[in-house]
N, C-alpha and C. Protein backbone atom coordinates (compact mmCIF):
# COMPACT_ATOMS: atom_id res chain seq x y z
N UNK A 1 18.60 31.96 16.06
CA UNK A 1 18.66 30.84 15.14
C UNK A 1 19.12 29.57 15.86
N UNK A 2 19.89 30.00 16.67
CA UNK A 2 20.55 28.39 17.59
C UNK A 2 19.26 28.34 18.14
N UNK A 3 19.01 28.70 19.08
CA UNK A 3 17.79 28.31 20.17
C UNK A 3 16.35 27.40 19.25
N UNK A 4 16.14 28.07 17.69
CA UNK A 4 15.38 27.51 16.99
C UNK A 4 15.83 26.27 16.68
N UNK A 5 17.01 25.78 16.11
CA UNK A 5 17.72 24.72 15.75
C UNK A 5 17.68 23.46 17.15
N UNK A 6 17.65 24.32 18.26
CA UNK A 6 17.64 22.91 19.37
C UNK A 6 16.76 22.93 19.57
N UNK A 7 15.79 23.77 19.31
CA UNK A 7 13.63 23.39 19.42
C UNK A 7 13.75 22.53 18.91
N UNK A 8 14.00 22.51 17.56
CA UNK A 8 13.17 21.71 16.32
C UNK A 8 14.20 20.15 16.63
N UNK A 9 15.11 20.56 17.21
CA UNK A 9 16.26 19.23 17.37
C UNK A 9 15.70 18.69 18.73
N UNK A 10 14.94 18.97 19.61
CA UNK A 10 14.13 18.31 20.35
C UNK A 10 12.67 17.72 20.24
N UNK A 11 12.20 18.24 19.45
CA UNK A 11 10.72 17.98 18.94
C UNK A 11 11.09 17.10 17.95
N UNK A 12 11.99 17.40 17.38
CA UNK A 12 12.28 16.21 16.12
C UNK A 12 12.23 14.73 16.92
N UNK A 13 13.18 15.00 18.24
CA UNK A 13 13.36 13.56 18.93
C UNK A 13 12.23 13.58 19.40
N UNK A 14 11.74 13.98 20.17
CA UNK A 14 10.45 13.88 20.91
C UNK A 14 9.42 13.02 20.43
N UNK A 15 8.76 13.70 19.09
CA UNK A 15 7.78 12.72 18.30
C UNK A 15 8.22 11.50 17.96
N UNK A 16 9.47 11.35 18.15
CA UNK A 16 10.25 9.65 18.21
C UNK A 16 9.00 8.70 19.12
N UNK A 17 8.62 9.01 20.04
CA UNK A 17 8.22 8.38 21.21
C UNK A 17 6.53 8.50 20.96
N UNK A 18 6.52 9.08 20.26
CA UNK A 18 4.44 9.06 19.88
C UNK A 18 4.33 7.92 19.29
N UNK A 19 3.76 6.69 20.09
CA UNK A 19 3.14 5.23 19.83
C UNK A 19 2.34 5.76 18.14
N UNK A 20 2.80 4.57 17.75
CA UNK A 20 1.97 4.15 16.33
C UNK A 20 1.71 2.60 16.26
N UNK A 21 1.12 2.19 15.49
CA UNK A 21 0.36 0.54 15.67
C UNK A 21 1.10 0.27 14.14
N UNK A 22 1.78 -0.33 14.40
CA UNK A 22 2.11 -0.86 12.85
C UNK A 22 2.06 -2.75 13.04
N UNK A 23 1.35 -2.99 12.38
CA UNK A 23 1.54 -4.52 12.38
C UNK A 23 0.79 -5.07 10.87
N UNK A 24 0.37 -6.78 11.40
CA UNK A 24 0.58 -7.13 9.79
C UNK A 24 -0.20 -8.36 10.68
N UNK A 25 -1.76 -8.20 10.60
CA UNK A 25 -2.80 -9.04 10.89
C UNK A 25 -2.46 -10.57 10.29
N UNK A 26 -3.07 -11.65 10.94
CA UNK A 26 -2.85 -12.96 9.59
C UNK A 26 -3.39 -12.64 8.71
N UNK A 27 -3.18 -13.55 7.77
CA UNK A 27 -3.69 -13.28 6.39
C UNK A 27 -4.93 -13.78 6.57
N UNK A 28 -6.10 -13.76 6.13
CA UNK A 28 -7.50 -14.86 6.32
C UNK A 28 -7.74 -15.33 5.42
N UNK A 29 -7.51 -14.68 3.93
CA UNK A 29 -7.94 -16.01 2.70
C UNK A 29 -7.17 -14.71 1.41
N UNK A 30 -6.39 -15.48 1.11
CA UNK A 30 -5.28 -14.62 0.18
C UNK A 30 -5.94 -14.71 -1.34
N UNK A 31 -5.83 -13.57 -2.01
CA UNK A 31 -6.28 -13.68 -3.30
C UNK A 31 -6.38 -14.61 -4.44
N UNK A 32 -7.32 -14.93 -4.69
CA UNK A 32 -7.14 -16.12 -6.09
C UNK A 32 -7.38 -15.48 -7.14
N UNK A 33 -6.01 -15.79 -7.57
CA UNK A 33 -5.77 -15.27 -9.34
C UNK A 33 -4.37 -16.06 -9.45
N UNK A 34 -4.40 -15.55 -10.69
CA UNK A 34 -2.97 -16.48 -11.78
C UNK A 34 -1.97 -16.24 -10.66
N UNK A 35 -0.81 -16.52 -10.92
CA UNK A 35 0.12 -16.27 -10.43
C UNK A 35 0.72 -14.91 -10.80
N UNK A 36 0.97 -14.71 -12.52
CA UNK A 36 1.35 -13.20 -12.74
C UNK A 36 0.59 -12.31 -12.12
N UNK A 37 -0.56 -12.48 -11.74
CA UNK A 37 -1.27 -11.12 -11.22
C UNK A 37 -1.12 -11.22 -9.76
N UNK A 38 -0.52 -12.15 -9.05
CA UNK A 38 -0.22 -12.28 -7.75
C UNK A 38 1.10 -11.72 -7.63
N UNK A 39 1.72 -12.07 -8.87
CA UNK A 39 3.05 -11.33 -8.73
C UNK A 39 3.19 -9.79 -9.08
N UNK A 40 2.58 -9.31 -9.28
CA UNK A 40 2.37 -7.51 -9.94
C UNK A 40 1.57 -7.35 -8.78
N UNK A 41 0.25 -7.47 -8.08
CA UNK A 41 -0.05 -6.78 -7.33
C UNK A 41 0.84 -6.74 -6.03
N UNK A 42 1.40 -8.23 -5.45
CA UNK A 42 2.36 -7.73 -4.68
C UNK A 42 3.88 -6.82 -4.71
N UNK A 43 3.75 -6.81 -6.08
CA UNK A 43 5.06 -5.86 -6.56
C UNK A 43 4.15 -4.19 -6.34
N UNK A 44 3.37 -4.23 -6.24
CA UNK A 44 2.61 -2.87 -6.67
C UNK A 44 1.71 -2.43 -5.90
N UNK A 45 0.87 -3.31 -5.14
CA UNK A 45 0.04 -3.11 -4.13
C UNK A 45 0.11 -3.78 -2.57
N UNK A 46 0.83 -4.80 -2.61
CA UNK A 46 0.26 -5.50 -1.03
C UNK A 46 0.84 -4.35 0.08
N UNK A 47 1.38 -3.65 -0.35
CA UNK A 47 2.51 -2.85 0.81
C UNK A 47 1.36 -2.50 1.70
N UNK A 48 0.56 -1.40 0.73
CA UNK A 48 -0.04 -1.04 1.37
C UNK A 48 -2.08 -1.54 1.52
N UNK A 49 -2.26 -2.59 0.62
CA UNK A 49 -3.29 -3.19 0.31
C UNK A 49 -3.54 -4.43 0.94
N UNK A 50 -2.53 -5.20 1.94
CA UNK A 50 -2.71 -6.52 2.35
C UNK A 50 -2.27 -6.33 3.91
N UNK A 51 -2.20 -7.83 4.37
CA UNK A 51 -1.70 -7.78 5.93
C UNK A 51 -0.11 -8.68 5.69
N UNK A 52 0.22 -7.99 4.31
CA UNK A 52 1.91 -8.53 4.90
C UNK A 52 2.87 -6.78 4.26
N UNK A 53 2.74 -6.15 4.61
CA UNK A 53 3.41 -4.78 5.10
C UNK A 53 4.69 -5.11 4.97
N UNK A 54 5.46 -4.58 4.06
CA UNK A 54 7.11 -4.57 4.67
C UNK A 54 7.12 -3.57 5.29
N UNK A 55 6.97 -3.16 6.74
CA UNK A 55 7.68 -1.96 7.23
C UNK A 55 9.27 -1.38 7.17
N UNK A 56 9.41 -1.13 6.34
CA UNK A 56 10.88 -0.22 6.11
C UNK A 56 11.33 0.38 7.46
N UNK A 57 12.73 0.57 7.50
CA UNK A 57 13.23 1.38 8.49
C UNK A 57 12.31 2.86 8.39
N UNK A 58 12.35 3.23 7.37
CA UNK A 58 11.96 4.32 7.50
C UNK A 58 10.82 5.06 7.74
N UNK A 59 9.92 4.35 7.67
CA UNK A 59 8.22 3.80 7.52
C UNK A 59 8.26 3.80 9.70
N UNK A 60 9.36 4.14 10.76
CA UNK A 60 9.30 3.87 11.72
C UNK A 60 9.67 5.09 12.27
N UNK A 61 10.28 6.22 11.41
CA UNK A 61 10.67 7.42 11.85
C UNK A 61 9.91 8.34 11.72
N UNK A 62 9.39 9.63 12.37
CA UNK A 62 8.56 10.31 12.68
C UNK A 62 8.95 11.95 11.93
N UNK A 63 8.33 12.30 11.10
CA UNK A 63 6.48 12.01 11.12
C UNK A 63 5.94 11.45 9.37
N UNK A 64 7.18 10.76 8.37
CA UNK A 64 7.24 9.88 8.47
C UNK A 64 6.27 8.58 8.35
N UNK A 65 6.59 8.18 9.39
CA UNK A 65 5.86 6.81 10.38
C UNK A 65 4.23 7.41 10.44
N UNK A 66 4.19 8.82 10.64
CA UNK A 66 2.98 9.22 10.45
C UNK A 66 1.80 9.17 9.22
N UNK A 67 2.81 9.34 7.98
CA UNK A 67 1.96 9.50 6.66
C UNK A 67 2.35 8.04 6.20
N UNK A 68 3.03 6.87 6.71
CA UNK A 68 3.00 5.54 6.33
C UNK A 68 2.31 4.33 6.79
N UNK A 69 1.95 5.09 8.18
CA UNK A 69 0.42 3.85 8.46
C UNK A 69 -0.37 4.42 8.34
N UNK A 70 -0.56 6.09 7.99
CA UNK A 70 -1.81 6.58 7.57
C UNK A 70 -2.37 5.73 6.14
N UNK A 71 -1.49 5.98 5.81
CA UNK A 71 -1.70 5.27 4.15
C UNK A 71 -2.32 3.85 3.92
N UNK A 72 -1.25 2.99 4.92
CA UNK A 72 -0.96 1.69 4.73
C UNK A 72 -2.81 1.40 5.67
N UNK A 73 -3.08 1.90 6.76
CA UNK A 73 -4.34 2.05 7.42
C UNK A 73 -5.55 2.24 6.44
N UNK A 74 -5.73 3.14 5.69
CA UNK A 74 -6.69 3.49 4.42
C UNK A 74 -6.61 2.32 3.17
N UNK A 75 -5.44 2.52 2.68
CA UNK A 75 -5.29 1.30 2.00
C UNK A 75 -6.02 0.05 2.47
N UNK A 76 -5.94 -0.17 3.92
CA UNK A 76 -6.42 -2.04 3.76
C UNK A 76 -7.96 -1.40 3.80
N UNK A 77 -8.09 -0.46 4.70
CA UNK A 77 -9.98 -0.08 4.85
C UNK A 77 -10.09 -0.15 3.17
N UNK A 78 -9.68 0.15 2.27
CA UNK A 78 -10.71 0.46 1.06
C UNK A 78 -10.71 -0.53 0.33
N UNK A 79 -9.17 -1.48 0.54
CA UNK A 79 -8.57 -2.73 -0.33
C UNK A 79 -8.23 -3.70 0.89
N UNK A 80 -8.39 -5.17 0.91
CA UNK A 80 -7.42 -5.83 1.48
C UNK A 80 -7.31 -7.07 1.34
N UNK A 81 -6.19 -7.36 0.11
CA UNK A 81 -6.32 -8.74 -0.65
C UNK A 81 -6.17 -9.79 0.21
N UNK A 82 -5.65 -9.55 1.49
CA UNK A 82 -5.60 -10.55 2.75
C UNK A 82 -6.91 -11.09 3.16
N UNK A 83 -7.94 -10.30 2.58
CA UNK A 83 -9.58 -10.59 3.07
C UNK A 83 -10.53 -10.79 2.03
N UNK A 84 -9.31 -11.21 0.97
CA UNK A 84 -10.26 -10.75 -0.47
C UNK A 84 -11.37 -12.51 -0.22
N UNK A 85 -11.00 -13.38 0.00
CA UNK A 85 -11.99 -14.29 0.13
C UNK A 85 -13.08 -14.27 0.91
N UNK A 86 -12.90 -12.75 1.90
CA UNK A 86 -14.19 -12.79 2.34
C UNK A 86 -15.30 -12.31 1.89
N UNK A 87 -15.16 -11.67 0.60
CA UNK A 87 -15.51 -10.65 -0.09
C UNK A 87 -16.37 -11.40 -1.34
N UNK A 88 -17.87 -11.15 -1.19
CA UNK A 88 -18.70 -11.98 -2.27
C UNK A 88 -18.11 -11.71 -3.94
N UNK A 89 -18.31 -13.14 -4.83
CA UNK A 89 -18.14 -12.27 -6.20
C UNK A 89 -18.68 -11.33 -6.86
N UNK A 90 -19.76 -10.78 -6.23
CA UNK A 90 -20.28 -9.66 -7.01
C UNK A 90 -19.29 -8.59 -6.69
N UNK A 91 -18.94 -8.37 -5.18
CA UNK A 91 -18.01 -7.61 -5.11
C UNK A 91 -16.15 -7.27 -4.88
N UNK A 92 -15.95 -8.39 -5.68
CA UNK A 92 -14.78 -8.74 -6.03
C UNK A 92 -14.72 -8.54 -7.37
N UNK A 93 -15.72 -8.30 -8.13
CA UNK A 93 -16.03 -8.05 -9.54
C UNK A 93 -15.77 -6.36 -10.00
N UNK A 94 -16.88 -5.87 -8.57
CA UNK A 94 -16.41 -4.18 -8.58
C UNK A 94 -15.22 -3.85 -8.46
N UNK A 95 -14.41 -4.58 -7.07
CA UNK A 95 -13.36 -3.97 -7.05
C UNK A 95 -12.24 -4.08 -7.85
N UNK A 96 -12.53 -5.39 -8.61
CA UNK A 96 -11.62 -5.72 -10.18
C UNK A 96 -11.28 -4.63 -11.00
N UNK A 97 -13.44 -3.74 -11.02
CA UNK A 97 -13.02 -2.59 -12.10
C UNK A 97 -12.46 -1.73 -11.50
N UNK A 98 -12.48 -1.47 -9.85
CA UNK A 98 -11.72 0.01 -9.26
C UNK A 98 -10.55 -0.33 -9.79
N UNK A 99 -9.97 -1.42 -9.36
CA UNK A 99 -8.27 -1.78 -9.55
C UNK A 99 -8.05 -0.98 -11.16
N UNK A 100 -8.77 -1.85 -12.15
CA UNK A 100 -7.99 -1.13 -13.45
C UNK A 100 -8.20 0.17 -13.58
N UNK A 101 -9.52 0.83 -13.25
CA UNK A 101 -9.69 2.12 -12.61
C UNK A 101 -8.72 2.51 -12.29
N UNK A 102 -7.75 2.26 -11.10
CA UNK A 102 -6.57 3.08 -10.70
C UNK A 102 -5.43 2.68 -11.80
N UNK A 103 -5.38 1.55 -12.27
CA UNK A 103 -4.04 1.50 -12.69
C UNK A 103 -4.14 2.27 -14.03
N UNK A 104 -5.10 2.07 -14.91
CA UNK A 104 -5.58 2.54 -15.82
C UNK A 104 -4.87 4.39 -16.06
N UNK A 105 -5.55 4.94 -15.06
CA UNK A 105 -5.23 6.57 -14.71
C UNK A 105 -3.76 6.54 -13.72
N UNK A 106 -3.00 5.40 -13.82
CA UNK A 106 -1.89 5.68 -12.93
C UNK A 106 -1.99 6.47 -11.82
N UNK A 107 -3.16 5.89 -10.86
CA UNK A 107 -3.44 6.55 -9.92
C UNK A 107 -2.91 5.91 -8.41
N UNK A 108 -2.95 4.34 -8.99
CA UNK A 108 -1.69 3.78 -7.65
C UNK A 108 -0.88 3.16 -9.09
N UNK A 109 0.14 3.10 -7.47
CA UNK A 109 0.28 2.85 -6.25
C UNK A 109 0.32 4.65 -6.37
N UNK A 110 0.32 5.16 -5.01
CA UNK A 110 0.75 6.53 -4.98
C UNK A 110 1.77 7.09 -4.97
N UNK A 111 1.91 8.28 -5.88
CA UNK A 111 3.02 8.77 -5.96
C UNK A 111 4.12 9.13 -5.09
N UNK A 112 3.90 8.76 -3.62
CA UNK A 112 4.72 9.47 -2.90
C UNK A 112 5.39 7.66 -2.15
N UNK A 113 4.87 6.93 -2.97
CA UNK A 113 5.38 5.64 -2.42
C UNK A 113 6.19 5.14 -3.53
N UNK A 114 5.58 5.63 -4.73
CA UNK A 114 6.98 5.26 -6.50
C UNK A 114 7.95 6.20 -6.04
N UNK A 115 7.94 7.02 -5.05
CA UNK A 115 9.17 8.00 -5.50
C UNK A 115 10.31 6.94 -4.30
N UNK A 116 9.82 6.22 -3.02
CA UNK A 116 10.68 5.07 -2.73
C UNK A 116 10.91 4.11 -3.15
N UNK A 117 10.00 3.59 -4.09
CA UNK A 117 9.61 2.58 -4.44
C UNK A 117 9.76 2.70 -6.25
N UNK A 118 10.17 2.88 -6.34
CA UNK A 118 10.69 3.04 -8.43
C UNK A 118 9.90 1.82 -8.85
N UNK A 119 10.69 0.59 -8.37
CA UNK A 119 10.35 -0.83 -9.35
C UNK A 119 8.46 -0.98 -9.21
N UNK A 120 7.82 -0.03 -8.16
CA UNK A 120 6.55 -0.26 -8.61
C UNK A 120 5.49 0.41 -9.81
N UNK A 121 6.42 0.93 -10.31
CA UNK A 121 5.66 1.41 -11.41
C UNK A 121 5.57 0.05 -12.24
N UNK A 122 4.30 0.39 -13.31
CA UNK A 122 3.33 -0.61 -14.16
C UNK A 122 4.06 -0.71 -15.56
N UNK A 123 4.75 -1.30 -16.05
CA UNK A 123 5.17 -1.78 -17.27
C UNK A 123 3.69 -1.84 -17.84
N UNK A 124 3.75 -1.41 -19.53
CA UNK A 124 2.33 -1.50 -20.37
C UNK A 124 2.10 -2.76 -20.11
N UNK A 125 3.42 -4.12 -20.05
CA UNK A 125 2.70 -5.88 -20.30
C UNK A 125 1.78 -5.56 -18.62
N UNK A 126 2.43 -5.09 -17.97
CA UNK A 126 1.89 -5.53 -16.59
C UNK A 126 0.45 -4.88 -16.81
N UNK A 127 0.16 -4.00 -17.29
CA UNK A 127 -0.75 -2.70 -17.30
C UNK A 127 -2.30 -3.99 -17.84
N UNK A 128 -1.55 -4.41 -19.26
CA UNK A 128 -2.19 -5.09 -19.78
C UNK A 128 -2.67 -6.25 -19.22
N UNK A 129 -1.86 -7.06 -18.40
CA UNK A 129 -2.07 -8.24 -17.73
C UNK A 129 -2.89 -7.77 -16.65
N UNK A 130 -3.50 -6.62 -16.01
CA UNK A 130 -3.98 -6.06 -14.78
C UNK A 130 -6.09 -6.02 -15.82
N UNK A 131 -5.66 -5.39 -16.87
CA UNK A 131 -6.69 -5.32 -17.57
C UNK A 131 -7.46 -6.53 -17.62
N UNK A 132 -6.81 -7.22 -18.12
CA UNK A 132 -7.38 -8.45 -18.68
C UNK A 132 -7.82 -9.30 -17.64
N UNK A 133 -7.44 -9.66 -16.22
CA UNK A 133 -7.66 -10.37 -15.22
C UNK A 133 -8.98 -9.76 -15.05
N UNK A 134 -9.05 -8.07 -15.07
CA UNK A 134 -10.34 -7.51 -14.50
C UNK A 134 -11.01 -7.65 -14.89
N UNK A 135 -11.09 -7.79 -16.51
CA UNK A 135 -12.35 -7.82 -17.37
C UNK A 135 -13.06 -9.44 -17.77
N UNK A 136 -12.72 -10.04 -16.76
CA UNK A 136 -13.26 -11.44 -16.31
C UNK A 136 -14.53 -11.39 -15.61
């Protein structure tokens, strides 16, 4: 049992040192909408949906650091309100309906980011205010 305990107490440190890319691109053309909906999606989405990332301390520890730029990596590929102006209105229109799509089924933010993240859960006004922007 000791000899197992200083494996895992070396490998634990070890993967300390496996390079990860965490950064936070410029922004290129930031979302246009109201202000409340600028203020809820960055309460709820930019973490992992934009190029301004708060990397947390913890978001740097391994492995970890592993399932938080995995995320934060997928997130901008599928979403990235940092690029949303590059993005024609037809398809800024679709991704309007994915958005209420997810919020709709409380499907983001993801669950394993509300369980750090509490204050991002969707109040019904917010829920509602997410609706209504989309169905523009």
């Amino acid at each position: 049992m000791k000899k197992f305990m200083i494996f895992s107490l070396v490998v634990l440190v070890g993967i300390q040192f496996i390079p990860l890319e965490q950064n936070n691109p410029p922004v290129e053309y930031d979302l246009s909408a109201p202000e409340e909906i600028k203020i809820i999606l960055r309460k709820a989405c930019y973490d992992c949906h934009s190029n301004e990332t708060n990397w947390a301390w913890y978001t740097k520890v391994a492995p970890i650091s592993w399932m938080a730029t995995n995320d934060v990596n997928e997130g901008r590929k599928h979403l990235n309100f940092s690029e949303w102006g590059n993005l024609r209105t037809s398809e800024q229109d679709k991704i309007k309906e994915e958005i209420w799509e997810e919020v709709r089924e409380e499907s983001m933010p993801l669950w394993q980011y509300r369980i750090m993240h509490p204050s991002t859960k969707l109040s019904v006004e917010e829920k509602n205010a997410i609706r209504n922007w989309t169905s523009y």
